[in-house]
PDB file of N, CA and C in Angstrom:
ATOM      1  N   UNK A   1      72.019  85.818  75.981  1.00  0.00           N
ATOM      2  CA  UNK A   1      72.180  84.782  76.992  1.00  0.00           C
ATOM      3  C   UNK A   1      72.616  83.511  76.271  1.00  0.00           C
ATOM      4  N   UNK A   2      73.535  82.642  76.813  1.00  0.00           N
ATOM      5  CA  UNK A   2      74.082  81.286  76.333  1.00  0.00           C
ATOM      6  C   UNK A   2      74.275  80.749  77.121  1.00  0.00           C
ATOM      7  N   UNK A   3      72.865  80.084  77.212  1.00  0.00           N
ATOM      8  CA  UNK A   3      72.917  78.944  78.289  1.00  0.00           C
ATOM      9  C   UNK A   3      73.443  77.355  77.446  1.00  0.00           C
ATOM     10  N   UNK A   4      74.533  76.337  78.404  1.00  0.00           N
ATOM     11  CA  UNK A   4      75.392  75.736  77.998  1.00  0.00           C
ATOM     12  C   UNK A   4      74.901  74.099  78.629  1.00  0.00           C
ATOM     13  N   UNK A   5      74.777  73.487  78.115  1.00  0.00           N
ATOM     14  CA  UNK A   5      74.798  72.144  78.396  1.00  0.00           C
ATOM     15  C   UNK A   5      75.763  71.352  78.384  1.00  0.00           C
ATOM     16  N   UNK A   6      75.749  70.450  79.735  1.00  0.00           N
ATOM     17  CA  UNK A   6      77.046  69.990  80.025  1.00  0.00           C
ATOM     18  C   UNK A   6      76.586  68.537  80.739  1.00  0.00           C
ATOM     19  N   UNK A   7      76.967  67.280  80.319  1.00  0.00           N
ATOM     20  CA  UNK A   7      76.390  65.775  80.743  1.00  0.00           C
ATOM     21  C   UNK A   7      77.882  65.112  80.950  1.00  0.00           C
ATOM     22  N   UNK A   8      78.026  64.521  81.719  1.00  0.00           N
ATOM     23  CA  UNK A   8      78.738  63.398  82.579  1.00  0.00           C
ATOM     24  C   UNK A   8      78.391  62.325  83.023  1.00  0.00           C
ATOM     25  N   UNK A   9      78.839  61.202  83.741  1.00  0.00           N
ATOM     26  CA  UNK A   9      78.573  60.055  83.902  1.00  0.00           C
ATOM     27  C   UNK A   9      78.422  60.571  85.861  1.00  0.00           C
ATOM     28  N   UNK A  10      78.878  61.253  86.026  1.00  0.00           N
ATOM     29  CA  UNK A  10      78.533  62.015  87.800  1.00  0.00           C
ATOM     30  C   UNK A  10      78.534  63.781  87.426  1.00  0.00           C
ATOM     31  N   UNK A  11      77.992  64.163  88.805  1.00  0.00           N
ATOM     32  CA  UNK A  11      77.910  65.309  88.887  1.00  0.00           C
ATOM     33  C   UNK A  11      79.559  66.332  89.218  1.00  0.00           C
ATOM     34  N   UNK A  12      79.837  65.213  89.525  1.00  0.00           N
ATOM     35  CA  UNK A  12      81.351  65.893  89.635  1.00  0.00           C
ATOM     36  C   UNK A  12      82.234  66.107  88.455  1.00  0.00           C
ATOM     37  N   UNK A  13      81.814  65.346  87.223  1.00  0.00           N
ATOM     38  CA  UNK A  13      82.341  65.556  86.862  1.00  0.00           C
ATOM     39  C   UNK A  13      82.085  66.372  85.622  1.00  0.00           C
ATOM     40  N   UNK A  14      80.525  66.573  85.459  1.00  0.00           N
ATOM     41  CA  UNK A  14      79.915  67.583  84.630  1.00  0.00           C
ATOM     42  C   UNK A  14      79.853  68.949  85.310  1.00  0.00           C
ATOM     43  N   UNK A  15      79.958  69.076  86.506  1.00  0.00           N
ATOM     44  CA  UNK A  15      80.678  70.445  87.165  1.00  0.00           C
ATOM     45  C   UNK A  15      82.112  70.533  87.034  1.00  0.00           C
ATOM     46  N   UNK A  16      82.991  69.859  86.867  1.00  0.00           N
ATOM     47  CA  UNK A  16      84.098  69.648  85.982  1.00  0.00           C
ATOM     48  C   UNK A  16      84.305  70.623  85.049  1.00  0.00           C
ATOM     49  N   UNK A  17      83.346  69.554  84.133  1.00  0.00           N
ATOM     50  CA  UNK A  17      83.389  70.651  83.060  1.00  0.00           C
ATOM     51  C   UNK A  17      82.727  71.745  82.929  1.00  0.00           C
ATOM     52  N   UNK A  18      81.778  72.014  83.339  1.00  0.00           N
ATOM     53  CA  UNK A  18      81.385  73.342  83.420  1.00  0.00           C
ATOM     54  C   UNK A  18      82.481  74.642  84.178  1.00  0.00           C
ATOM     55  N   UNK A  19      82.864  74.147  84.883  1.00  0.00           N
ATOM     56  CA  UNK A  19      84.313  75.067  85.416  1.00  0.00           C
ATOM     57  C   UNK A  19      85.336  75.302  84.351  1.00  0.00           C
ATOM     58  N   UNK A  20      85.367  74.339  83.557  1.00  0.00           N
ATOM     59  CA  UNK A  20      87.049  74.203  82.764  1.00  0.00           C
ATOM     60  C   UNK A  20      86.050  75.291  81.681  1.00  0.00           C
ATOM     61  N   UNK A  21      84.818  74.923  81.014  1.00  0.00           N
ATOM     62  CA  UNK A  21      84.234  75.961  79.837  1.00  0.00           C
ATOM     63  C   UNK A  21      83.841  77.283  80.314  1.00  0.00           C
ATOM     64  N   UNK A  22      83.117  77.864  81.520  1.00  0.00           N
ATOM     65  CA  UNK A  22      82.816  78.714  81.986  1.00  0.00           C
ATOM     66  C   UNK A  22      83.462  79.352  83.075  1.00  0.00           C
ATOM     67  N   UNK A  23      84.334  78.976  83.901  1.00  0.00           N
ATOM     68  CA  UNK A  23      84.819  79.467  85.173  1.00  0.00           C
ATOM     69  C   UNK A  23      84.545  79.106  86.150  1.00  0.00           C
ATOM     70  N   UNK A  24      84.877  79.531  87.102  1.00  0.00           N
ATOM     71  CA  UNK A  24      84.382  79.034  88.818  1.00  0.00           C
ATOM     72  C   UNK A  24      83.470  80.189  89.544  1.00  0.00           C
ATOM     73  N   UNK A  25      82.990  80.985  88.339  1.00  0.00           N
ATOM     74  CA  UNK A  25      81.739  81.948  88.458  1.00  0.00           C
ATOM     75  C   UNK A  25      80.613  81.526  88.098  1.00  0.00           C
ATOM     76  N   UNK A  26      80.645  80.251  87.256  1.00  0.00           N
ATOM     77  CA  UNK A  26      79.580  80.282  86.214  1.00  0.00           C
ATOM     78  C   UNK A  26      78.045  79.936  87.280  1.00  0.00           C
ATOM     79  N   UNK A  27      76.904  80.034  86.534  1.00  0.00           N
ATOM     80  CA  UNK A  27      76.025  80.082  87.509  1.00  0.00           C
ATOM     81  C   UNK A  27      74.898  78.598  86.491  1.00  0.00           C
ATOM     82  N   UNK A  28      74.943  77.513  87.821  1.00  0.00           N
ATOM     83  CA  UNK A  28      74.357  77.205  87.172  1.00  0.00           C
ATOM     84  C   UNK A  28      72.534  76.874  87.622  1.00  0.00           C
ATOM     85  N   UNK A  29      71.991  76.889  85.852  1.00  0.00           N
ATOM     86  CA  UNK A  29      70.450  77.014  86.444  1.00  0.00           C
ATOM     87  C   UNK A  29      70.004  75.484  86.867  1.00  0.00           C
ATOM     88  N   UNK A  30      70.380  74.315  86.208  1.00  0.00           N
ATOM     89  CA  UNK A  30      69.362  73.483  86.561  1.00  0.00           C
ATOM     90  C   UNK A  30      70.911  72.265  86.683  1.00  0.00           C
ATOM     91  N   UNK A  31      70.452  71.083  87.279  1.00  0.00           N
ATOM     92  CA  UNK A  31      71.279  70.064  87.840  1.00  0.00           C
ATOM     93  C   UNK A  31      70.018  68.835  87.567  1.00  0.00           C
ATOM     94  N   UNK A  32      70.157  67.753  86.551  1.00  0.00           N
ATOM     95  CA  UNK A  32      69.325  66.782  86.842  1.00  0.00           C
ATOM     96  C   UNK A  32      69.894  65.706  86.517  1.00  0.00           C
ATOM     97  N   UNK A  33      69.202  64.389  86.567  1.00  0.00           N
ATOM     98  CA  UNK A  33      69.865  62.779  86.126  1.00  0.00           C
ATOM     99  C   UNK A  33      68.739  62.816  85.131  1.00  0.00           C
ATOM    100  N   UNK A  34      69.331  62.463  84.069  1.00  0.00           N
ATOM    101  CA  UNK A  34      69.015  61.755  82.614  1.00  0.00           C
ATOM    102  C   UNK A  34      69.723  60.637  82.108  1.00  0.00           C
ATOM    103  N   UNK A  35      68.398  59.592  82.046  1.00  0.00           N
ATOM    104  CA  UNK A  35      68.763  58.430  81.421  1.00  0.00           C
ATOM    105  C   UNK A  35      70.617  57.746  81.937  1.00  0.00           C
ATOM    106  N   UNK A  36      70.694  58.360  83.073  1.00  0.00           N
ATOM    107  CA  UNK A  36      71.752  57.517  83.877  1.00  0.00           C
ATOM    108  C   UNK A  36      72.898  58.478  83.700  1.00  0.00           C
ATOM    109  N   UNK A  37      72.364  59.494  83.477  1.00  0.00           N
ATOM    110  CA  UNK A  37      73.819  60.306  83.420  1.00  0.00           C
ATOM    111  C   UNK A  37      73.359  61.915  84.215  1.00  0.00           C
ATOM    112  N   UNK A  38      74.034  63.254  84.209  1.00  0.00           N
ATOM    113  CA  UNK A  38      73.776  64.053  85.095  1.00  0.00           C
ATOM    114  C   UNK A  38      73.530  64.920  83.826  1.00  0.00           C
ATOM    115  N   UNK A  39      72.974  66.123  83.784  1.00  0.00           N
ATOM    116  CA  UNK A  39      72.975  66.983  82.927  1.00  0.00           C
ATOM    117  C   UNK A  39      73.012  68.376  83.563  1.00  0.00           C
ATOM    118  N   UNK A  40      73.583  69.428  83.174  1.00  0.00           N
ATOM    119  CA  UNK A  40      73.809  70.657  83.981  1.00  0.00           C
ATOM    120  C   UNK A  40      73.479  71.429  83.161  1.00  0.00           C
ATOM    121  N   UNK A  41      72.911  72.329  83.043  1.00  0.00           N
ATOM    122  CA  UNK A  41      72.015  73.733  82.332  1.00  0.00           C
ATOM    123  C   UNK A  41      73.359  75.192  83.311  1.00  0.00           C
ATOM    124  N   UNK A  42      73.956  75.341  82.491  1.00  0.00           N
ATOM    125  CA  UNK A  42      74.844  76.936  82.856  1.00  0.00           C
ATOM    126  C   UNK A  42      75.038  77.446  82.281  1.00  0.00           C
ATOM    127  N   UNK A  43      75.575  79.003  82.946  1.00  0.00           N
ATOM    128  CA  UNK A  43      75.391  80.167  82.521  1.00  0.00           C
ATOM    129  C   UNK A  43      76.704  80.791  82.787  1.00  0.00           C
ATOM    130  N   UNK A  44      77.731  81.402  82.111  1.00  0.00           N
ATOM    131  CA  UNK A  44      78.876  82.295  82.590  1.00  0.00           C
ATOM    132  C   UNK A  44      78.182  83.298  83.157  1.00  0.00           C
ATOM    133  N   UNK A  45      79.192  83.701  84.001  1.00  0.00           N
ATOM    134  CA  UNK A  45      78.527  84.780  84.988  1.00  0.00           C
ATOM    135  C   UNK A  45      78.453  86.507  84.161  1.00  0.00           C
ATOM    136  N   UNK A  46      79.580  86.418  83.428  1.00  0.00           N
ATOM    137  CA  UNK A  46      79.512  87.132  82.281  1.00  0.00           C
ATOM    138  C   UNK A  46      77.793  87.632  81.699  1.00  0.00           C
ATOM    139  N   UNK A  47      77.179  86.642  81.368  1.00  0.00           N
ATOM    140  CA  UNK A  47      76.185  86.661  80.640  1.00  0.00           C
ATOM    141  C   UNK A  47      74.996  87.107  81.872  1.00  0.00           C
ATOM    142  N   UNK A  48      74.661  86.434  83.155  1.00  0.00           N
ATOM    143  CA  UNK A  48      73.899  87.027  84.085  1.00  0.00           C
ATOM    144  C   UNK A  48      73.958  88.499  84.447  1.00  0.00           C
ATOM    145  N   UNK A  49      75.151  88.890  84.096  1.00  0.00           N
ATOM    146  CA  UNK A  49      75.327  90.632  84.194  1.00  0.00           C
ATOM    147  C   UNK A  49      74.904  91.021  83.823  1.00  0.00           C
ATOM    148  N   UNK A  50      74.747  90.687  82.021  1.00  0.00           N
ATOM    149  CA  UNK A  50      74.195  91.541  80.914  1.00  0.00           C
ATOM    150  C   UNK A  50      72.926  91.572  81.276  1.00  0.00           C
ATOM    151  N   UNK A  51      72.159  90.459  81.844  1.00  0.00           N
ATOM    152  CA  UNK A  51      70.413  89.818  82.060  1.00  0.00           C
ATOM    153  C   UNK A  51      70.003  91.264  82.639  1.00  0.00           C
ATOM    154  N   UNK A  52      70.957  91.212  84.119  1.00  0.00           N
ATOM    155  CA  UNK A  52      70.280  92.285  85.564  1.00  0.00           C
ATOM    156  C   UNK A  52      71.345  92.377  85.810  1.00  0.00           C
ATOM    157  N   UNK A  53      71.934  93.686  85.268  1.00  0.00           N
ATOM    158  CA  UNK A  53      73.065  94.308  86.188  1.00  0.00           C
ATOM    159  C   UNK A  53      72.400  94.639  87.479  1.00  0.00           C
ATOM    160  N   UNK A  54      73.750  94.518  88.381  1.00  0.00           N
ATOM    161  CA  UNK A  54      73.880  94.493  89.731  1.00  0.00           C
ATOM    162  C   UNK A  54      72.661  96.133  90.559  1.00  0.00           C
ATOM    163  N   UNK A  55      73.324  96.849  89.872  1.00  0.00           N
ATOM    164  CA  UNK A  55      72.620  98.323  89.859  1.00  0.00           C
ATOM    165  C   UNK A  55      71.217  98.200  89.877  1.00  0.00           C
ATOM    166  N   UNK A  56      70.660  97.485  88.875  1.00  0.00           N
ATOM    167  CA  UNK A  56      69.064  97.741  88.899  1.00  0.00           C
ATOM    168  C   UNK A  56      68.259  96.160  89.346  1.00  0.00           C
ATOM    169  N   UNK A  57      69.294  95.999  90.272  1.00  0.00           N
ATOM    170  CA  UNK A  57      68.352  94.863  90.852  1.00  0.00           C
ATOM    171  C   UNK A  57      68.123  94.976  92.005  1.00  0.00           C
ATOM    172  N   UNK A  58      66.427  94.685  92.511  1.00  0.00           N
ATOM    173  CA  UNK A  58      65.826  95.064  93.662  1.00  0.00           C
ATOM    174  C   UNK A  58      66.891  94.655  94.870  1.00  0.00           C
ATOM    175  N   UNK A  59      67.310  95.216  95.982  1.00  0.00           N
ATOM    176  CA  UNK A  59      67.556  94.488  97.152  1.00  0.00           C
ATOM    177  C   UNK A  59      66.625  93.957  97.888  1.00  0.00           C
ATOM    178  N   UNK A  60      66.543  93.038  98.856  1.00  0.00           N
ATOM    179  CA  UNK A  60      65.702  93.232  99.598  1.00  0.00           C
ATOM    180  C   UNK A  60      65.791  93.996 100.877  1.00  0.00           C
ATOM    181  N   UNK A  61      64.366  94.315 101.509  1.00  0.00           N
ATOM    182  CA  UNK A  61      64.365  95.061 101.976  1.00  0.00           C
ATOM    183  C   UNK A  61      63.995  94.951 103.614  1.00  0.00           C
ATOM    184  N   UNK A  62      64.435  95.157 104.892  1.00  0.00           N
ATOM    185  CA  UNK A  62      63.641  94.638 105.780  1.00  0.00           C
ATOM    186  C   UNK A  62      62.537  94.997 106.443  1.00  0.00           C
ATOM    187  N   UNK A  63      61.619  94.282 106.688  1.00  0.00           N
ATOM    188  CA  UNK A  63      60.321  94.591 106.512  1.00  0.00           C
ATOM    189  C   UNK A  63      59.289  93.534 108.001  1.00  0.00           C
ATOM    190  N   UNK A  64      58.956  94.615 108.758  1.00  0.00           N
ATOM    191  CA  UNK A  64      58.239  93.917 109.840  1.00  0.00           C
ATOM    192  C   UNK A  64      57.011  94.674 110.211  1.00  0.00           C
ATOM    193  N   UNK A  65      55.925  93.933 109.800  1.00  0.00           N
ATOM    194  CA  UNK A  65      54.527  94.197 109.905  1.00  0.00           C
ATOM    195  C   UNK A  65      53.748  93.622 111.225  1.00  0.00           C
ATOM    196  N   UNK A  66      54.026  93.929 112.428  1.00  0.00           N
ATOM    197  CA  UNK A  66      53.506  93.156 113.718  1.00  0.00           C
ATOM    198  C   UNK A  66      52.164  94.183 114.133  1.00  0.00           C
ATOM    199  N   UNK A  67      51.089  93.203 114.273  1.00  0.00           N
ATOM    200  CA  UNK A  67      49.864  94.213 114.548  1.00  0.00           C
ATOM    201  C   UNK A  67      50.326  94.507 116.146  1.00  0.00           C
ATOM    202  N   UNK A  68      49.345  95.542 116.717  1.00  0.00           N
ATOM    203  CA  UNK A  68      49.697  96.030 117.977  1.00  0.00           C
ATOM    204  C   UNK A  68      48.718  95.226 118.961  1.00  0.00           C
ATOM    205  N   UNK A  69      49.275  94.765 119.958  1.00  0.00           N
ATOM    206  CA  UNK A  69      48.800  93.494 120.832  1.00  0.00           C
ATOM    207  C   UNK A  69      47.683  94.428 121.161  1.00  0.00           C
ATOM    208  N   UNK A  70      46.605  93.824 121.459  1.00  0.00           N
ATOM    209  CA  UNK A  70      45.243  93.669 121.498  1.00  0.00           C
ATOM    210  C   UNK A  70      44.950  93.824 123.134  1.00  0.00           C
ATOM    211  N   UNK A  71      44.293  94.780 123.866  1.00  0.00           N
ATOM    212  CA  UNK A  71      43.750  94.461 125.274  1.00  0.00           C
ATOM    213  C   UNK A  71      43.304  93.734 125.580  1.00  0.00           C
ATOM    214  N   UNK A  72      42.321  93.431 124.881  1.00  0.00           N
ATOM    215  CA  UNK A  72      41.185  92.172 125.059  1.00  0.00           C
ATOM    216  C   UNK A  72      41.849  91.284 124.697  1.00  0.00           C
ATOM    217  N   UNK A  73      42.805  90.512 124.309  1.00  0.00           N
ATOM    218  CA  UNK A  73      43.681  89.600 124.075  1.00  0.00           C
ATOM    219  C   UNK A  73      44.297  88.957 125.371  1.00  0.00           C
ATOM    220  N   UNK A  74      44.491  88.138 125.676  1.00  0.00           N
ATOM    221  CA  UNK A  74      45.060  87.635 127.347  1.00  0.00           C
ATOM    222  C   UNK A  74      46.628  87.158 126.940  1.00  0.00           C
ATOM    223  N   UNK A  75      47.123  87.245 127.436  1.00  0.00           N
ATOM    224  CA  UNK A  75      48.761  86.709 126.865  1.00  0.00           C
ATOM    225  C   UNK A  75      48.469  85.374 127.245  1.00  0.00           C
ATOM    226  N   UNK A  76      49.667  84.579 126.208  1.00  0.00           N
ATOM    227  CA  UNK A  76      49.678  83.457 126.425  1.00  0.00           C
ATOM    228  C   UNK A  76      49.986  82.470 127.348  1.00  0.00           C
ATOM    229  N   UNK A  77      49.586  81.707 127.441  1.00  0.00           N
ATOM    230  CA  UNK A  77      50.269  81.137 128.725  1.00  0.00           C
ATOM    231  C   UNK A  77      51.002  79.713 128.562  1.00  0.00           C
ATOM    232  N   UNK A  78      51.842  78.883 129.587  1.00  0.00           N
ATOM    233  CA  UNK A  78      52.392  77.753 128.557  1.00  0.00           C
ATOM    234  C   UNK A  78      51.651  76.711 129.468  1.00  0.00           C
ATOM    235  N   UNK A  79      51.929  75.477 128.921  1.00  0.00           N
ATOM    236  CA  UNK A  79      51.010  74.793 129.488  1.00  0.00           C
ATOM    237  C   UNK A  79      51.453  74.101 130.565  1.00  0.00           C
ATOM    238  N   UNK A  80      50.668  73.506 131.529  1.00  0.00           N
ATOM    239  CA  UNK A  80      50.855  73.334 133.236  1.00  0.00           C
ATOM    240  C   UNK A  80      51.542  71.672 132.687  1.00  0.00           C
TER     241      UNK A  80
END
């Protein structure tokens, strides 16, 4: 992994450069202001492949757990 540091005087223009060094794939992890300037923490997308190829990464999954309405329960009602 080669994660890349990249500082500008704006964010536009340290995403700038992070495009011109890494691509318009690159992924980046962190975005902050330091001492009056922006700092960007990225990653070529290249390198996130190697981390978790696509293949062995969980999907998610959909998932609905609703208990079964209750007799003794009164439905709701809205208010008058």
């Amino acid at each position: 992994m080669n994660v890349k540091r990249f500082t500008a005087p704006t964010a536009r223009e340290a995403l700038r450069k992070v495009r011109e060094a890494l691509g318009p794939d690159a992924v980046i992890l962190s975005n902050r202001p330091v001492d009056g300037i922006v700092e960007i923490l990225a990653l070529a997308n290249d390198d996130v492949a190697s981390i978790a190829p696509h293949a062995d990464m969980a999907q998610p999954q959909p998932h609905l757990d609703m208990p079964e309405p209750s007799a003794a329960t009164p439905p709701a009602r809205s208010p008058a």
